[in-house]
PDB file of N, CA and C in Angstrom:
ATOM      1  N   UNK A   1       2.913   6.573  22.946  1.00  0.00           N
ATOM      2  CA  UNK A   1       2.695   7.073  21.602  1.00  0.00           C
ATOM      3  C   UNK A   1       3.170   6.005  20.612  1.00  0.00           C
ATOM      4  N   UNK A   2       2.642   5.765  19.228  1.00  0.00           N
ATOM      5  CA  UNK A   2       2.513   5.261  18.797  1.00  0.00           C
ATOM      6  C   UNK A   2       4.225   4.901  17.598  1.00  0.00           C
ATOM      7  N   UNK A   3       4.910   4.221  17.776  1.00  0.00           N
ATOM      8  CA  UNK A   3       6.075   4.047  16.405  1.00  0.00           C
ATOM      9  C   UNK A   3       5.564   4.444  15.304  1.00  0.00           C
ATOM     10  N   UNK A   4       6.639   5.583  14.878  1.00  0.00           N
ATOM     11  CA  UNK A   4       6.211   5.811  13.676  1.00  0.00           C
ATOM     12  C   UNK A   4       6.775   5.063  11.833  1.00  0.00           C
ATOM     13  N   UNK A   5       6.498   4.139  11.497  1.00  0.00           N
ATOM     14  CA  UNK A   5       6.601   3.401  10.856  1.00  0.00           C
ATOM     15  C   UNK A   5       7.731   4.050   9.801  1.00  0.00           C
ATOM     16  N   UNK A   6       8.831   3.177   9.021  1.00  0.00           N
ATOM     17  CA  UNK A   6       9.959   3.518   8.290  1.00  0.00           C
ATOM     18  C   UNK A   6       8.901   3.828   6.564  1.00  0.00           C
ATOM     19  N   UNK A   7       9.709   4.817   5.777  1.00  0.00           N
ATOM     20  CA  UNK A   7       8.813   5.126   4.991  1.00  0.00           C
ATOM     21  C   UNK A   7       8.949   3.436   4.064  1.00  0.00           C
ATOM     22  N   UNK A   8       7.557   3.798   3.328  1.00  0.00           N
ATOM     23  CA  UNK A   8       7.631   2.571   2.047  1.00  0.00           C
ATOM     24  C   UNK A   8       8.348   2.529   1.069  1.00  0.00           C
ATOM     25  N   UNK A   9       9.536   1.367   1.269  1.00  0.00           N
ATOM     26  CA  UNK A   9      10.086   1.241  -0.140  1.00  0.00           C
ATOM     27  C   UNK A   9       9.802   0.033  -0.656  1.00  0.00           C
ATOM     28  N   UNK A  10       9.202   0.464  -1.970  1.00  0.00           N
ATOM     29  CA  UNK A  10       8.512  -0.747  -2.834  1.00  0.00           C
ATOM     30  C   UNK A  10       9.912  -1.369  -3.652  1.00  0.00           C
ATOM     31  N   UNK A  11      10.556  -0.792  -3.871  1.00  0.00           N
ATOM     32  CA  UNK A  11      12.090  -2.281  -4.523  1.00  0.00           C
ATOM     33  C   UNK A  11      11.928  -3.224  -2.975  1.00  0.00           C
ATOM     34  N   UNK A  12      11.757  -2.942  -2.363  1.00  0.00           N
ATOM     35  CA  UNK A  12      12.824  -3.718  -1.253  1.00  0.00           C
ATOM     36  C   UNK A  12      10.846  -4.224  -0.877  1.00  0.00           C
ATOM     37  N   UNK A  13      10.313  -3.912  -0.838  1.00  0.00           N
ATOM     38  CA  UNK A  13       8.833  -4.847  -0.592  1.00  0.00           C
ATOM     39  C   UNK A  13       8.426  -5.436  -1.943  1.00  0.00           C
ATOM     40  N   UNK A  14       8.961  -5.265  -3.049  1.00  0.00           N
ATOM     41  CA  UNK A  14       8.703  -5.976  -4.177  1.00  0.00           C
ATOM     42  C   UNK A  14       9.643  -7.418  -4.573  1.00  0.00           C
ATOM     43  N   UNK A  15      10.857  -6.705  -4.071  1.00  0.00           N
ATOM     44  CA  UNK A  15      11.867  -8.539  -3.637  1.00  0.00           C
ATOM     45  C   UNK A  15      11.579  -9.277  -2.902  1.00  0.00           C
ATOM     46  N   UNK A  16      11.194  -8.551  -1.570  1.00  0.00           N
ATOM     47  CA  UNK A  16      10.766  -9.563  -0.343  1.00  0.00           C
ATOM     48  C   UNK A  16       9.454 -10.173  -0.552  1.00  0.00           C
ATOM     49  N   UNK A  17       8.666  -9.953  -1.583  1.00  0.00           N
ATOM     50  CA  UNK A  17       7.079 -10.054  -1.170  1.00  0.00           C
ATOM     51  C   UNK A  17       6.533 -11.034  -2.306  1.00  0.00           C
ATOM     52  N   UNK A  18       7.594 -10.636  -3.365  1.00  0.00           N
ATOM     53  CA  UNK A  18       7.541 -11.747  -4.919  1.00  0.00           C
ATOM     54  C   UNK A  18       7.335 -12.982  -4.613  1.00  0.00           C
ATOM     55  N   UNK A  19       9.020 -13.727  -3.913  1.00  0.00           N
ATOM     56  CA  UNK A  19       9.107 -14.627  -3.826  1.00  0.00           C
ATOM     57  C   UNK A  19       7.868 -15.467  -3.166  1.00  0.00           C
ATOM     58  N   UNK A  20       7.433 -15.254  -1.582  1.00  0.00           N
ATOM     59  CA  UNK A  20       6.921 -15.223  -1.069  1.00  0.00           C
ATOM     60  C   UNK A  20       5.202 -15.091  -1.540  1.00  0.00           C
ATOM     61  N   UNK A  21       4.782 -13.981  -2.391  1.00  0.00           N
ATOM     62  CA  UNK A  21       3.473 -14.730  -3.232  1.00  0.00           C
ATOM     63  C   UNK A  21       3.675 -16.164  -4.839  1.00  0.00           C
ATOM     64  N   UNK A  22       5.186 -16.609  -4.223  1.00  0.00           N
ATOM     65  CA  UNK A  22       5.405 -17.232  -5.448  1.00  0.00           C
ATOM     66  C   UNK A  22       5.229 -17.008  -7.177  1.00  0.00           C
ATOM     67  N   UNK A  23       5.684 -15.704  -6.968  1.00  0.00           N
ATOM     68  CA  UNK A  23       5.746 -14.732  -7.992  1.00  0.00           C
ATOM     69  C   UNK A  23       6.768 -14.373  -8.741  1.00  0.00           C
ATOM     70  N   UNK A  24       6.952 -14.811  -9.735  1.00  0.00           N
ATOM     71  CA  UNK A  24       8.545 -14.858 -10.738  1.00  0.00           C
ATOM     72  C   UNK A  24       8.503 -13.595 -11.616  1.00  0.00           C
ATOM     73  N   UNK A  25       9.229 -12.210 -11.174  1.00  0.00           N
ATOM     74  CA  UNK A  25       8.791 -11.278 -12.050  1.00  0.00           C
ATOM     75  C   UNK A  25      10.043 -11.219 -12.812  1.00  0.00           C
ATOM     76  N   UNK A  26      10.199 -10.848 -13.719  1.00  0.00           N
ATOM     77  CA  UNK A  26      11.210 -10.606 -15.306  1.00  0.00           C
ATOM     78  C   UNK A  26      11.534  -9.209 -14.415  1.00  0.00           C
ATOM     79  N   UNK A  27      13.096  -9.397 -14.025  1.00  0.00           N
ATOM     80  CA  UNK A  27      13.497  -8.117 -13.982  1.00  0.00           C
ATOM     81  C   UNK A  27      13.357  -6.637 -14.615  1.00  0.00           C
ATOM     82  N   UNK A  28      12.929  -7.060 -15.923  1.00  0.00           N
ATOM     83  CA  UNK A  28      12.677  -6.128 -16.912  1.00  0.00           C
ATOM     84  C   UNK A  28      11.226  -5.219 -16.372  1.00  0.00           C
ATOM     85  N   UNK A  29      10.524  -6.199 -15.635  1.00  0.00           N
ATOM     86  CA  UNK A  29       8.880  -5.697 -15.332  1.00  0.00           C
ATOM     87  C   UNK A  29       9.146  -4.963 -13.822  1.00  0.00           C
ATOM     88  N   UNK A  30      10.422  -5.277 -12.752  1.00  0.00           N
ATOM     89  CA  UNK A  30      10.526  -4.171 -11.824  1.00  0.00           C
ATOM     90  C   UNK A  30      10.146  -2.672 -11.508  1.00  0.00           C
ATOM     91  N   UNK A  31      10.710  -1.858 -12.685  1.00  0.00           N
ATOM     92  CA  UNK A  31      10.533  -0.681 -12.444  1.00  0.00           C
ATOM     93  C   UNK A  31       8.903   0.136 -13.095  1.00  0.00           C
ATOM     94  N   UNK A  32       7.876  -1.129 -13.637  1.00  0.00           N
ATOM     95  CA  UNK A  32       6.975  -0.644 -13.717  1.00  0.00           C
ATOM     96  C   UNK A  32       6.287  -0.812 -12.707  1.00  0.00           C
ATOM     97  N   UNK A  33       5.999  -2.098 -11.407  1.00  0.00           N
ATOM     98  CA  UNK A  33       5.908  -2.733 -10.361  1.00  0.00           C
ATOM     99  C   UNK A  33       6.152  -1.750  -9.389  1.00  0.00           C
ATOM    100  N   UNK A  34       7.635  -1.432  -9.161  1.00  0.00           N
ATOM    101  CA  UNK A  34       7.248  -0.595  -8.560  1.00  0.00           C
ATOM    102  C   UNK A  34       6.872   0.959  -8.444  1.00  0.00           C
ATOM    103  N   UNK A  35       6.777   1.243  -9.709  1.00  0.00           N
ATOM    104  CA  UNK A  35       5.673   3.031  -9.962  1.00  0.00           C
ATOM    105  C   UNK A  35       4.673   2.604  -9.552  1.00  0.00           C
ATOM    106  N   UNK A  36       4.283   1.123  -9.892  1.00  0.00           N
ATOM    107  CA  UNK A  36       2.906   1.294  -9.602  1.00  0.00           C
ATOM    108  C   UNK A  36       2.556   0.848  -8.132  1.00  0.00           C
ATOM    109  N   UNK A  37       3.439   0.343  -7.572  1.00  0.00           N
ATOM    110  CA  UNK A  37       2.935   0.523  -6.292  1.00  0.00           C
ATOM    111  C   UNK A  37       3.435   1.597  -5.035  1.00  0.00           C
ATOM    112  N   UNK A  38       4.273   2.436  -6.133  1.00  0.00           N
ATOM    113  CA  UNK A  38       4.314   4.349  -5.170  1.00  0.00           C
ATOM    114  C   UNK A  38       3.051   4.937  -5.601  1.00  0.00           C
ATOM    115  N   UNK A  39       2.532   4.325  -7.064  1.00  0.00           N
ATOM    116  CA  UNK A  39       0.998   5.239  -6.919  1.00  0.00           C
ATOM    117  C   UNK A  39       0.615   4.796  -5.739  1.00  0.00           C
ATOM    118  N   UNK A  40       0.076   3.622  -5.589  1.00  0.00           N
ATOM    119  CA  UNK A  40      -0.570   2.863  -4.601  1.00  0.00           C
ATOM    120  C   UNK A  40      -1.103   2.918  -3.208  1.00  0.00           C
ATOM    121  N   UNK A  41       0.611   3.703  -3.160  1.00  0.00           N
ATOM    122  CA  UNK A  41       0.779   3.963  -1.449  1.00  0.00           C
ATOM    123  C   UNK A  41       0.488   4.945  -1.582  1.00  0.00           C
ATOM    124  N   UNK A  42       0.937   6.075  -2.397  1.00  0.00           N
ATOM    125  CA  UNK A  42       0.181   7.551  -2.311  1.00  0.00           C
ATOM    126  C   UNK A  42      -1.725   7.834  -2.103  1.00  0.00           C
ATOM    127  N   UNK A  43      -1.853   6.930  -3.056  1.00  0.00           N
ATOM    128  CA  UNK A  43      -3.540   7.086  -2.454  1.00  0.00           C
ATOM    129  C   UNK A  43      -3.595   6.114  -1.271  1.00  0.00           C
ATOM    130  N   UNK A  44      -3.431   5.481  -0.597  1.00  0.00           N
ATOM    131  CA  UNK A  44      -3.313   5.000   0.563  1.00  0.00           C
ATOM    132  C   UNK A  44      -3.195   6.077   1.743  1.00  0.00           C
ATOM    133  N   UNK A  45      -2.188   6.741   1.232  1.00  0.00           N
ATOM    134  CA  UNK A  45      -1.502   8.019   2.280  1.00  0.00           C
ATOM    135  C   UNK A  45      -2.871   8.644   2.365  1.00  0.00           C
ATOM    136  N   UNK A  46      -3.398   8.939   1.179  1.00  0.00           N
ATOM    137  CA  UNK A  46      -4.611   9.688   1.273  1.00  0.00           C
ATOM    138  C   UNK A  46      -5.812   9.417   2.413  1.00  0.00           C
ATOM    139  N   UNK A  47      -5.918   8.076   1.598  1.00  0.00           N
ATOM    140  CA  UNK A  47      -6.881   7.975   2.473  1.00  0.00           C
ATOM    141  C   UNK A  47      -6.559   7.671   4.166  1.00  0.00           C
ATOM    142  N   UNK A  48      -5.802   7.124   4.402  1.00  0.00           N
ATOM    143  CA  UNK A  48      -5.579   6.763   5.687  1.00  0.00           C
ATOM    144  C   UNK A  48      -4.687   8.352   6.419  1.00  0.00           C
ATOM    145  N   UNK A  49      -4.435   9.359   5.681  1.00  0.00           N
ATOM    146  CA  UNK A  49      -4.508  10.730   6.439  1.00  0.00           C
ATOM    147  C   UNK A  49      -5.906  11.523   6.622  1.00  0.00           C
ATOM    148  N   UNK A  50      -6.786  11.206   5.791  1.00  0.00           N
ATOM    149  CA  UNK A  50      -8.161  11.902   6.162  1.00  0.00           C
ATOM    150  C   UNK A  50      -9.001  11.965   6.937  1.00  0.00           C
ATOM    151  N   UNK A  51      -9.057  13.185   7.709  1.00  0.00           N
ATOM    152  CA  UNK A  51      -9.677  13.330   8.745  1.00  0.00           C
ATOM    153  C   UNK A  51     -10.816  12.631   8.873  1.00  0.00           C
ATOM    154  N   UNK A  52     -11.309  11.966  10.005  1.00  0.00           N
ATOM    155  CA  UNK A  52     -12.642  11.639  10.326  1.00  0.00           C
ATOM    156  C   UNK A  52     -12.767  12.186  12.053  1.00  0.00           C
ATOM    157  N   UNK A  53     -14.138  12.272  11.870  1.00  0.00           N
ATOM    158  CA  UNK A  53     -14.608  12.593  13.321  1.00  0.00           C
ATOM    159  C   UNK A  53     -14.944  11.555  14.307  1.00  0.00           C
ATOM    160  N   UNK A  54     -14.733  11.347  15.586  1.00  0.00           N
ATOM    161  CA  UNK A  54     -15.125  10.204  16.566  1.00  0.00           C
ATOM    162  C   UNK A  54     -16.218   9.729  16.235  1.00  0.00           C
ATOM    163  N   UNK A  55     -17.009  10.188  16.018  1.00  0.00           N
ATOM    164  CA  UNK A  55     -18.389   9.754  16.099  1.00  0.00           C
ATOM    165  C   UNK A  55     -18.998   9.598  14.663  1.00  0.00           C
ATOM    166  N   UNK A  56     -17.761   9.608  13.237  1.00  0.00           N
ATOM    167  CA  UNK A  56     -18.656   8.782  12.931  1.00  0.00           C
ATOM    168  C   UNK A  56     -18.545   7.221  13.050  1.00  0.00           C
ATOM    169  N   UNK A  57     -19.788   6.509  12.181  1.00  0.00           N
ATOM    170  CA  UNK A  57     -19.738   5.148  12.452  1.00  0.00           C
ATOM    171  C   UNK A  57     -19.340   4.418  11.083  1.00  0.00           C
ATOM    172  N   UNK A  58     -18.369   3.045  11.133  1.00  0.00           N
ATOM    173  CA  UNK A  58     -18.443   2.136  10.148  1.00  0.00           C
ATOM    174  C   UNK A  58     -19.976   1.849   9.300  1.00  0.00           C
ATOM    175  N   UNK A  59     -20.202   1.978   8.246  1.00  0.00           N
ATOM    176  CA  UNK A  59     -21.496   1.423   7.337  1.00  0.00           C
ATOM    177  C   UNK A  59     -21.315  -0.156   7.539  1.00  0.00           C
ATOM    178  N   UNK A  60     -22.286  -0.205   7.686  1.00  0.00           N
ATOM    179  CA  UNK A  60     -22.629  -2.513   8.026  1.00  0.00           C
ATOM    180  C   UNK A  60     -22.140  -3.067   6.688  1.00  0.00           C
ATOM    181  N   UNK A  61     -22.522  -1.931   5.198  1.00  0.00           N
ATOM    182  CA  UNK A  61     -22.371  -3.218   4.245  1.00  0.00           C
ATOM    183  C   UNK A  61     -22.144  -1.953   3.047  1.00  0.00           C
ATOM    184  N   UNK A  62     -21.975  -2.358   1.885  1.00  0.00           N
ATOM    185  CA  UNK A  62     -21.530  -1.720   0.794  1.00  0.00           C
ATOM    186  C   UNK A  62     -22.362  -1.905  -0.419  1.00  0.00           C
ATOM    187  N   UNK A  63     -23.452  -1.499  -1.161  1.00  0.00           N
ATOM    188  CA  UNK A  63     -24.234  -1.599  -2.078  1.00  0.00           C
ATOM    189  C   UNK A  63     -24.432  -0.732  -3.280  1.00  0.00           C
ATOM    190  N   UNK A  64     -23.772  -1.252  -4.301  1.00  0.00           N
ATOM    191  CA  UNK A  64     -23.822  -0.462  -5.310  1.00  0.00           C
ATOM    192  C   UNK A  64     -24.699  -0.013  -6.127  1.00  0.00           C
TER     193      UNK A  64
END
C-alpha cells in the first residue's frame, strides 16, 4: 500500500522552494504566497480526489 504523504505546508515549501527557483521574496509578500498557495493545493485536493472510472481514457490533445 501506498505512503501516505505528510500534509502540505506552504511556509516551509515556500522557504525551501524560493531560494532554489532563485526567487528573492520581501518577507512582507510571505503571507500572501502562501494563502495563495493553500488555495492552490485545495483545488488540487479536488481534483486529484475525483473519482474516475478504469476505463476511462486520457484525451490525445486539448482544443479550445
Amino acid at each position: 500500500m501506498p505512503e501516505t504523504p505528510p500534509p502540505f505546508d506552504p511556509d516551509a515549501y515556500t522557504a525551501f522552494a524560493a531560494p532554489l527557483l532563485g526567487l528573492a521574496l520581501d518577507p512582507a509578500w510571505m503571507p500572501a504566497v502562501t494563502a495563495n498557495l493553500r488555495v492552490l493545493a485545495a483545488a488540487g485536493e479536488l481534483v486529484a480526489d475525483f473519482p474516475l472510472p478504469d476505463a476511462v481514457e486520457a484525451a490525445p490533445r486539448f482544443e479550445a
